[in-house]
PDB file of N, CA and C in Angstrom:
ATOM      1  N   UNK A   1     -12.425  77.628 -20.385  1.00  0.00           N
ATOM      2  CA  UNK A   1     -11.893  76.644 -19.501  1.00  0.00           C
ATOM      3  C   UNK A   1     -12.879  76.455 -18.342  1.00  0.00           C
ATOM      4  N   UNK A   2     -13.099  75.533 -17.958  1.00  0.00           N
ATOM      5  CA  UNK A   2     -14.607  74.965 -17.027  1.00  0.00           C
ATOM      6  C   UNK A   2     -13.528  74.381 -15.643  1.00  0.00           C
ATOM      7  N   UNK A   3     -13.857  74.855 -14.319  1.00  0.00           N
ATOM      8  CA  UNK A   3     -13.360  74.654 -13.608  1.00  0.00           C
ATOM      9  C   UNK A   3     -13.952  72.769 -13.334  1.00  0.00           C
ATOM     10  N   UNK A   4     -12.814  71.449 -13.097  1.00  0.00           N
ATOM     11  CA  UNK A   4     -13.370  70.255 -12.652  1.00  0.00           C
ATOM     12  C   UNK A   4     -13.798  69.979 -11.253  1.00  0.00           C
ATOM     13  N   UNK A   5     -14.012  70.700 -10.542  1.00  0.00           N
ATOM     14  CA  UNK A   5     -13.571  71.157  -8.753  1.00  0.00           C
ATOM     15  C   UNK A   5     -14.589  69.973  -8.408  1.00  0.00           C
ATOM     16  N   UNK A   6     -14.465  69.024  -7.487  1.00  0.00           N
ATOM     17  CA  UNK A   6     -16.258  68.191  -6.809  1.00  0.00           C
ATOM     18  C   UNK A   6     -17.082  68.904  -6.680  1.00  0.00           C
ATOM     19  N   UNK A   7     -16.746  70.210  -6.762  1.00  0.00           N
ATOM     20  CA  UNK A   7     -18.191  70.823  -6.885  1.00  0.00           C
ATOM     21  C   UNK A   7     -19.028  71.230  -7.777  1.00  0.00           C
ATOM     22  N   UNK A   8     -18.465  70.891  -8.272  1.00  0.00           N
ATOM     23  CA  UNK A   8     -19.128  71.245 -10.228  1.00  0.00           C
ATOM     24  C   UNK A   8     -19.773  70.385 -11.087  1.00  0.00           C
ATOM     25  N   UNK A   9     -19.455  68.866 -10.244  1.00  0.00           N
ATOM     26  CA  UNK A   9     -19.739  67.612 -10.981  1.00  0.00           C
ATOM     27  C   UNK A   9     -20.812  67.374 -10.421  1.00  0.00           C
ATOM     28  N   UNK A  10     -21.849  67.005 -10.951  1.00  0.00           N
ATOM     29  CA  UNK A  10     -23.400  66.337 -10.786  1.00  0.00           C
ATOM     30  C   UNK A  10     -22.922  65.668  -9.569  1.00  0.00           C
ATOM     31  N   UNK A  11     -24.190  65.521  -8.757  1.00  0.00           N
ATOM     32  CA  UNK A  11     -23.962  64.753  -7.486  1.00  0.00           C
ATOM     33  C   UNK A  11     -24.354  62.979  -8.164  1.00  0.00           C
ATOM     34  N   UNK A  12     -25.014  62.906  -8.896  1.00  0.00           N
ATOM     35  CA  UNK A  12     -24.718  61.337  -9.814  1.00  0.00           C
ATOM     36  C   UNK A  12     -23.719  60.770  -9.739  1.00  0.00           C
ATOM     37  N   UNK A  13     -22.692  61.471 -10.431  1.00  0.00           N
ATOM     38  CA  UNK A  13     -21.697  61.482 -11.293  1.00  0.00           C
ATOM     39  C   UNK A  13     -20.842  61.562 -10.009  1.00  0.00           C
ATOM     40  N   UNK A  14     -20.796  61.887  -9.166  1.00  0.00           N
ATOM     41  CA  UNK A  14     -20.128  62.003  -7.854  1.00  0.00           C
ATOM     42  C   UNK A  14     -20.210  60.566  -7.175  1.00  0.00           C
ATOM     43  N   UNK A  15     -21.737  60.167  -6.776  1.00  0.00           N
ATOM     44  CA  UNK A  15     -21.965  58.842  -5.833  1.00  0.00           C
ATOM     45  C   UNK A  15     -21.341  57.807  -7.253  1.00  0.00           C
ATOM     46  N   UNK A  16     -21.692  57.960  -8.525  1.00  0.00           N
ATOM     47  CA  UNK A  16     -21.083  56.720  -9.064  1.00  0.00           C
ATOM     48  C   UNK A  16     -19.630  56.487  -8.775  1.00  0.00           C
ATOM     49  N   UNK A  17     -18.745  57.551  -8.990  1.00  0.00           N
ATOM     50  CA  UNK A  17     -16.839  57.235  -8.955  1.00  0.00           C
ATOM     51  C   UNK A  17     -17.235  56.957  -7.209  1.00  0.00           C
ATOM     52  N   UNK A  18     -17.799  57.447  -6.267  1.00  0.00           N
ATOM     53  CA  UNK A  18     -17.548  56.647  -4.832  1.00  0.00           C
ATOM     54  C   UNK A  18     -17.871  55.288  -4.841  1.00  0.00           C
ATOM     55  N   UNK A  19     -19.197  54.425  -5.740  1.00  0.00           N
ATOM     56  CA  UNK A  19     -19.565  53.569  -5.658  1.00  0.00           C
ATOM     57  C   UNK A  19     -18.085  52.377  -6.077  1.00  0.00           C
ATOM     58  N   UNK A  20     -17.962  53.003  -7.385  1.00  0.00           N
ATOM     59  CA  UNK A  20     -16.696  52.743  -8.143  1.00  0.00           C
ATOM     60  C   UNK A  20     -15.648  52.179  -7.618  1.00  0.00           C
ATOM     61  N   UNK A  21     -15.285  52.986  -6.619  1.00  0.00           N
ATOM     62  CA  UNK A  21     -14.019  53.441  -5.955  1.00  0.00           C
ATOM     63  C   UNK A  21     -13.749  52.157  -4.473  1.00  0.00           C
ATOM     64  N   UNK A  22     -15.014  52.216  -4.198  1.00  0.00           N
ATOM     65  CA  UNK A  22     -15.495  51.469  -2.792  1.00  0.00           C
ATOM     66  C   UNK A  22     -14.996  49.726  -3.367  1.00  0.00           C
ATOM     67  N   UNK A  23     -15.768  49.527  -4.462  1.00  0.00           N
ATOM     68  CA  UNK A  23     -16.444  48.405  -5.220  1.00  0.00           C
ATOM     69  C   UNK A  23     -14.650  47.935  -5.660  1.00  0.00           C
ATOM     70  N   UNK A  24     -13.634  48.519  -6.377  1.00  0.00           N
ATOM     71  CA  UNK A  24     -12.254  48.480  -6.833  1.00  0.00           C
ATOM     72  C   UNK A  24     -11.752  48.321  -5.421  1.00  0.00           C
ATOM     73  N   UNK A  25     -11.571  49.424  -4.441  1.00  0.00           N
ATOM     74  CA  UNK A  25     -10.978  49.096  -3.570  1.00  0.00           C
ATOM     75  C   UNK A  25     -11.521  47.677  -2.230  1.00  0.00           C
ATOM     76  N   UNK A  26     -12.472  47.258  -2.276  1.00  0.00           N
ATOM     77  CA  UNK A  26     -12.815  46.058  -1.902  1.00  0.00           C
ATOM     78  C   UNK A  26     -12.242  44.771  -2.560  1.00  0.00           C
ATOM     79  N   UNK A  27     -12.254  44.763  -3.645  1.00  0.00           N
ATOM     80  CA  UNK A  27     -11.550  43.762  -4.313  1.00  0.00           C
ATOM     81  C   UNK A  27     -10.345  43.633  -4.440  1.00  0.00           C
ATOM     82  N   UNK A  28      -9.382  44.282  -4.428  1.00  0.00           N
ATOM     83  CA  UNK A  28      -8.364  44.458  -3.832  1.00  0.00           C
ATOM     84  C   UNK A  28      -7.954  44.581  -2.947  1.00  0.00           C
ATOM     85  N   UNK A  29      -8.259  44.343  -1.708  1.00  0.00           N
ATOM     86  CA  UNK A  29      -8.215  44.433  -0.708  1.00  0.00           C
ATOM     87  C   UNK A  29      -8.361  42.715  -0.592  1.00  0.00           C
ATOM     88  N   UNK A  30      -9.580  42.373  -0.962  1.00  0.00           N
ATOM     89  CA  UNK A  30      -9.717  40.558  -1.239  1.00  0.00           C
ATOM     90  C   UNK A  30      -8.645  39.826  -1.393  1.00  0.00           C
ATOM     91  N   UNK A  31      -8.219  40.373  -2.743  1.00  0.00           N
ATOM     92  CA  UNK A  31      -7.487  39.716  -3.751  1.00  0.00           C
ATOM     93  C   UNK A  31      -6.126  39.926  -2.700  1.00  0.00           C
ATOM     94  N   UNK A  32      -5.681  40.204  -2.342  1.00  0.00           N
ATOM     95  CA  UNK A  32      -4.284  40.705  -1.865  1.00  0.00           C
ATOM     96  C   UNK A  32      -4.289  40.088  -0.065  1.00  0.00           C
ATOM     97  N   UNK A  33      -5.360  40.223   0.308  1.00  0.00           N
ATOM     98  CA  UNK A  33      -5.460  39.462   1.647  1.00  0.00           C
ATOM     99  C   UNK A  33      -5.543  37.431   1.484  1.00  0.00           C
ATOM    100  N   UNK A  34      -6.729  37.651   0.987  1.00  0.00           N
ATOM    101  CA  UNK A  34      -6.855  36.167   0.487  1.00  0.00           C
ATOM    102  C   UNK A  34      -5.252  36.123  -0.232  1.00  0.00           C
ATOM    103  N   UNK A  35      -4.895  36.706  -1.575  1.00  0.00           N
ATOM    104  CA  UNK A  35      -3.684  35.431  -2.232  1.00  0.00           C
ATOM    105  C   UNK A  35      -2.587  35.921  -0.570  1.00  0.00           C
ATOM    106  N   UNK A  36      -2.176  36.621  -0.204  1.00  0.00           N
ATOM    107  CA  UNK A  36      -1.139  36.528   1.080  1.00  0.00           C
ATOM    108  C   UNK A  36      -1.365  35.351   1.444  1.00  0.00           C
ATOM    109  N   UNK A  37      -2.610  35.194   2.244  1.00  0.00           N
ATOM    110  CA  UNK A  37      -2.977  33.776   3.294  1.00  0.00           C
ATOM    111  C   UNK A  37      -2.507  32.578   2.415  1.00  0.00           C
ATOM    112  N   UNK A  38      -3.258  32.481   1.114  1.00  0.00           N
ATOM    113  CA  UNK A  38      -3.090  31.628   0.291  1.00  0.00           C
ATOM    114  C   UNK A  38      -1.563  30.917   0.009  1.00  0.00           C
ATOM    115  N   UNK A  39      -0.639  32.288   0.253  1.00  0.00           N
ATOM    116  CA  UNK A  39       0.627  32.194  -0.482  1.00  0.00           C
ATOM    117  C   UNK A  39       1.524  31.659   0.958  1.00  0.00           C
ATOM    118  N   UNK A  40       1.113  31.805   2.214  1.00  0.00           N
ATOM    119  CA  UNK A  40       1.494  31.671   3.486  1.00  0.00           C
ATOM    120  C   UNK A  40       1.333  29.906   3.415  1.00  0.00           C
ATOM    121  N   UNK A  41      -0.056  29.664   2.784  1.00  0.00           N
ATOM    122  CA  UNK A  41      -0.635  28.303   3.426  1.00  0.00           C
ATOM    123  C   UNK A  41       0.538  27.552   2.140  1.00  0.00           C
ATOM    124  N   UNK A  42       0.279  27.999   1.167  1.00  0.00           N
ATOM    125  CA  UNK A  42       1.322  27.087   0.517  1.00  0.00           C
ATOM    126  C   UNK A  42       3.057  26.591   0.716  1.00  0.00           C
ATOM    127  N   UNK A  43       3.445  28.099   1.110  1.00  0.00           N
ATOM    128  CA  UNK A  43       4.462  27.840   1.234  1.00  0.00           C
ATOM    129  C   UNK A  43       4.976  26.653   2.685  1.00  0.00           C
ATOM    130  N   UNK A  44       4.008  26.933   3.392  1.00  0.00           N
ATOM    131  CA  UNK A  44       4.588  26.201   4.588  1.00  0.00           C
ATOM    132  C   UNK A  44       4.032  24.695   4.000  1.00  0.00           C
ATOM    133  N   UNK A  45       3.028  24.170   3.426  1.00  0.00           N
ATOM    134  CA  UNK A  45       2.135  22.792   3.096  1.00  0.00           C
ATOM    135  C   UNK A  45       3.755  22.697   2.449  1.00  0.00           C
ATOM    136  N   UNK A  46       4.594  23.086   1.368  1.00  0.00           N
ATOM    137  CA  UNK A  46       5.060  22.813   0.286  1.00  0.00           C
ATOM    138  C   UNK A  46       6.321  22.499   0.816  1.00  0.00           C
ATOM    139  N   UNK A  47       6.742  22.903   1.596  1.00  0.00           N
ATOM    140  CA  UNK A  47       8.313  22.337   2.545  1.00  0.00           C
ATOM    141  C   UNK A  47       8.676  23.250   3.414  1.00  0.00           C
ATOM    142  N   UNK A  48      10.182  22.875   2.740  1.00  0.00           N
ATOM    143  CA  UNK A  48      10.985  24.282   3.524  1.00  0.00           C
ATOM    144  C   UNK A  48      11.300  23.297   5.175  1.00  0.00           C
ATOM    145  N   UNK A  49      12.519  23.878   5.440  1.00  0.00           N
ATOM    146  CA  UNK A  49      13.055  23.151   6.854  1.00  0.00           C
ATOM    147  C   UNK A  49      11.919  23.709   7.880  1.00  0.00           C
ATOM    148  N   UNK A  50      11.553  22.311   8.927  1.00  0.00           N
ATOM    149  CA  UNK A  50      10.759  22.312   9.827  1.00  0.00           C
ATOM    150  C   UNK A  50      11.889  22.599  11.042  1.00  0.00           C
ATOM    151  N   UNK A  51      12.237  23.898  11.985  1.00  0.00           N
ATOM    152  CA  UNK A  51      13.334  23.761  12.968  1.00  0.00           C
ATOM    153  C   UNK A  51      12.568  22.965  14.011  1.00  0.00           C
ATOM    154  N   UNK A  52      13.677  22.362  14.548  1.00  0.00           N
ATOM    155  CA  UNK A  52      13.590  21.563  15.963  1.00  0.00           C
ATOM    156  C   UNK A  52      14.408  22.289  16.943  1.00  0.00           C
ATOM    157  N   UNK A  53      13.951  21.997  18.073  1.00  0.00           N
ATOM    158  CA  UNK A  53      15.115  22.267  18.586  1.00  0.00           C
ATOM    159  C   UNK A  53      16.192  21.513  19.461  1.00  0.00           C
ATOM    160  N   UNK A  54      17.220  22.014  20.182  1.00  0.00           N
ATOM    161  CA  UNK A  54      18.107  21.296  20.588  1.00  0.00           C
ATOM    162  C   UNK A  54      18.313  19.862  21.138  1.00  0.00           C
ATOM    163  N   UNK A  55      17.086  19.472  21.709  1.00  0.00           N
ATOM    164  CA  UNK A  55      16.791  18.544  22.037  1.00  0.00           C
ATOM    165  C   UNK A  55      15.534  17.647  21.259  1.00  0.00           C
ATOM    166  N   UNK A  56      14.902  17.792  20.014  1.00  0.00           N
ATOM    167  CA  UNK A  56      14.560  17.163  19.129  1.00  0.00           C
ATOM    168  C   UNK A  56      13.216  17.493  18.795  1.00  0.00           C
ATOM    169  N   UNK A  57      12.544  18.481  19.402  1.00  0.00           N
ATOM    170  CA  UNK A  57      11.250  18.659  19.520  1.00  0.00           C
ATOM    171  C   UNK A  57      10.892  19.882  18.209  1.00  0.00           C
ATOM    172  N   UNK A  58       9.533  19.663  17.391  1.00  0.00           N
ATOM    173  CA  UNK A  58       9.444  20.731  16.278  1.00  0.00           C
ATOM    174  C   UNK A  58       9.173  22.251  17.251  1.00  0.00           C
ATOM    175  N   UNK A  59      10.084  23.318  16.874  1.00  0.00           N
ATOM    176  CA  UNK A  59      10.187  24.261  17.415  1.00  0.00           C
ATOM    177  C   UNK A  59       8.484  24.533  17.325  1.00  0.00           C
ATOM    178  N   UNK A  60       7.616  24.612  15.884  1.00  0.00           N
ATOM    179  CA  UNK A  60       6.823  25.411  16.264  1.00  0.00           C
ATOM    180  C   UNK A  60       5.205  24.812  17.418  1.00  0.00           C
ATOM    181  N   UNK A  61       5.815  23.355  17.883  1.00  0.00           N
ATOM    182  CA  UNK A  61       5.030  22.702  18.746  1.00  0.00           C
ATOM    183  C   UNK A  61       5.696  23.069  20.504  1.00  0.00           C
ATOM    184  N   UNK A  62       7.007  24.124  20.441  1.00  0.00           N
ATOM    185  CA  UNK A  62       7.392  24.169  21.377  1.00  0.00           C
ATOM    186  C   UNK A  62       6.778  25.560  21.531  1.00  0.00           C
ATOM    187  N   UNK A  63       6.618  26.413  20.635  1.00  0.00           N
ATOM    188  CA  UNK A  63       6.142  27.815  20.767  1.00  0.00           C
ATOM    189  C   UNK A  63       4.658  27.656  21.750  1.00  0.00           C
ATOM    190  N   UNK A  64       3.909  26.648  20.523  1.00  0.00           N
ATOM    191  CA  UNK A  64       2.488  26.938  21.072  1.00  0.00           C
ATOM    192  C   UNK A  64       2.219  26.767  22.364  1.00  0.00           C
ATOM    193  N   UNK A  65       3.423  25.658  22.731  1.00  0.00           N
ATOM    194  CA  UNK A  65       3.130  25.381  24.341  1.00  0.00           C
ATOM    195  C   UNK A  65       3.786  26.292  25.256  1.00  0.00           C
ATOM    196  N   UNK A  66       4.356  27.795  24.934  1.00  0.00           N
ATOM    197  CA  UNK A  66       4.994  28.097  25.664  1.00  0.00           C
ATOM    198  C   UNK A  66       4.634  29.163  26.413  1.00  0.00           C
ATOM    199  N   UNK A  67       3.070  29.659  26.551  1.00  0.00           N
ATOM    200  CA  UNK A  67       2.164  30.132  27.231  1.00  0.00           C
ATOM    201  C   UNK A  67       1.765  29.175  28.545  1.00  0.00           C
ATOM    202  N   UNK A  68       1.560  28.400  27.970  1.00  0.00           N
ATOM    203  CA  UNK A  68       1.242  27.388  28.706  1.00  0.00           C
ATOM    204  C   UNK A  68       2.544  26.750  30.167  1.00  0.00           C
ATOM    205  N   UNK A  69       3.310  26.827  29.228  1.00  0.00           N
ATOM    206  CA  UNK A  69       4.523  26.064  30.556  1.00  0.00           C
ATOM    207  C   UNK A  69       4.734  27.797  31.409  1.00  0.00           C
ATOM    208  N   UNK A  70       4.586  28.731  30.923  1.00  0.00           N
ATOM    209  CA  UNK A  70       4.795  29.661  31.719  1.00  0.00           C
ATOM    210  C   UNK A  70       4.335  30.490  32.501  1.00  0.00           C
ATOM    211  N   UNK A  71       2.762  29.482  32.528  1.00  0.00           N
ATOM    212  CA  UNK A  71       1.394  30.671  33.450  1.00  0.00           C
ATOM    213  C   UNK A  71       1.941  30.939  34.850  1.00  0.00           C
ATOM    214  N   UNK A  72       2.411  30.131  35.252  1.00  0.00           N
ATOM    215  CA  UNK A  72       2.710  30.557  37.209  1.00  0.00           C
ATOM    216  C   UNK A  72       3.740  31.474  36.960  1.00  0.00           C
ATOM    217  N   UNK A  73       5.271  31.264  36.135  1.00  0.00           N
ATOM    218  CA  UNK A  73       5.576  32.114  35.896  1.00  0.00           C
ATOM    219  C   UNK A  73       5.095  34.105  35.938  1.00  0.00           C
ATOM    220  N   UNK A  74       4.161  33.941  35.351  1.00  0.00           N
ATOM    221  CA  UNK A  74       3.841  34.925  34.618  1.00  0.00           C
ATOM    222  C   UNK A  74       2.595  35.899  35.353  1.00  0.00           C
ATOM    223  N   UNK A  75       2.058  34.582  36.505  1.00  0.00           N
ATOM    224  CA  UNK A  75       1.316  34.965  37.524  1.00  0.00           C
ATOM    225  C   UNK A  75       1.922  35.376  38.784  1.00  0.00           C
ATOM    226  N   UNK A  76       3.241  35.265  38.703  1.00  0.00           N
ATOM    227  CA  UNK A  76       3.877  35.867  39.880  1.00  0.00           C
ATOM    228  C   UNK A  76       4.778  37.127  39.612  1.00  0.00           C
ATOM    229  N   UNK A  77       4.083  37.571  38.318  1.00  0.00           N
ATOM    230  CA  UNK A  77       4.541  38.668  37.850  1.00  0.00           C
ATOM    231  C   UNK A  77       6.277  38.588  37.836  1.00  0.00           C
ATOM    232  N   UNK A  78       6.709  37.428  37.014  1.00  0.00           N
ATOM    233  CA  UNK A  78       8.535  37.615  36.959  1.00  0.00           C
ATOM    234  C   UNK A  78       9.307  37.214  38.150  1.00  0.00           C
ATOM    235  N   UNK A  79       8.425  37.008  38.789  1.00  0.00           N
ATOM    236  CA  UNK A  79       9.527  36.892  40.227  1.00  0.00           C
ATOM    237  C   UNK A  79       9.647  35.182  40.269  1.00  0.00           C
ATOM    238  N   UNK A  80      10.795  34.618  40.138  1.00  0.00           N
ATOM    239  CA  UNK A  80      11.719  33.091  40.391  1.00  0.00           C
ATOM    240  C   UNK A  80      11.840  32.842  39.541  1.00  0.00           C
ATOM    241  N   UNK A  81      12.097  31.659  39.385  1.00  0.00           N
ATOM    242  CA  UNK A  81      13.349  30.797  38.288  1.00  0.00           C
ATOM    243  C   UNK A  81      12.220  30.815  37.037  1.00  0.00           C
ATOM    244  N   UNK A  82      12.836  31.527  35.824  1.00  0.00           N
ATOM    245  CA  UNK A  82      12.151  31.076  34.448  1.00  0.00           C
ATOM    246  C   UNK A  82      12.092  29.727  34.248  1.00  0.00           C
ATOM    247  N   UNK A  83      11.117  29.080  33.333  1.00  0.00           N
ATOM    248  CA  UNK A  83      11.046  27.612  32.715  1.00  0.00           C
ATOM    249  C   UNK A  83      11.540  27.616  31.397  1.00  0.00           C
ATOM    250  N   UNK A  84      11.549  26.761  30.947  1.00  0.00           N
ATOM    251  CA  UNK A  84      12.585  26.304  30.110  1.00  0.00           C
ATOM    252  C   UNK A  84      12.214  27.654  29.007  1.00  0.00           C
ATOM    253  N   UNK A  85      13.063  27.707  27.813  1.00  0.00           N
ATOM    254  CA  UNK A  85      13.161  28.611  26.995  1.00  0.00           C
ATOM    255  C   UNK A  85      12.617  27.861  25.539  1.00  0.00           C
ATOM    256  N   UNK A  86      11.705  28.605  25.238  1.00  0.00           N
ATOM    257  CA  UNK A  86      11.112  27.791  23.745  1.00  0.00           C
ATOM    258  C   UNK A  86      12.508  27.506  22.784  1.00  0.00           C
TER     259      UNK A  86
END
């Protein structure tokens, strides 16, 4: 019986399964990042309810601006009246 320990195996035979290993786990890593994004971009291109909100505006055009409506806010560190609520 021959012990398999990493230490027993040719240092070749060692850098190839790392090369291996690197080379598999890169591509998968691809494949699974890219199709996510991919699967993100479709689903939203493809439908699905756009929310508005209460007063008629697409919620996610109210988000982006909502850094924005709240800099003084946010420069007075919390202190007075909040602005409107996304």
């Amino acid at each position: 019986m021959t012990d398999r320990s990493p230490e027993t195996k040719p240092f070749g035979r060692r850098l190839l399964e790392l090369a291996v290993s690197i080379c598999v786990l890169t591509l998968v890593s691809v494949v699974v990042g890219y199709g996510g994004g991919l699967l993100l971009y479709l689903s939203a291109a493809l439908g699905g309810p756009d929310p508005e909100t209460a007063d008629g505006d697409l919620l996610r055009d109210r988000l982006l601006d909502w850094p924005e409506r709240n800099r003084e806010f946010m420069r007075a560190n919390g202190y007075g009246e909040l602005p409107l609520r996304p």
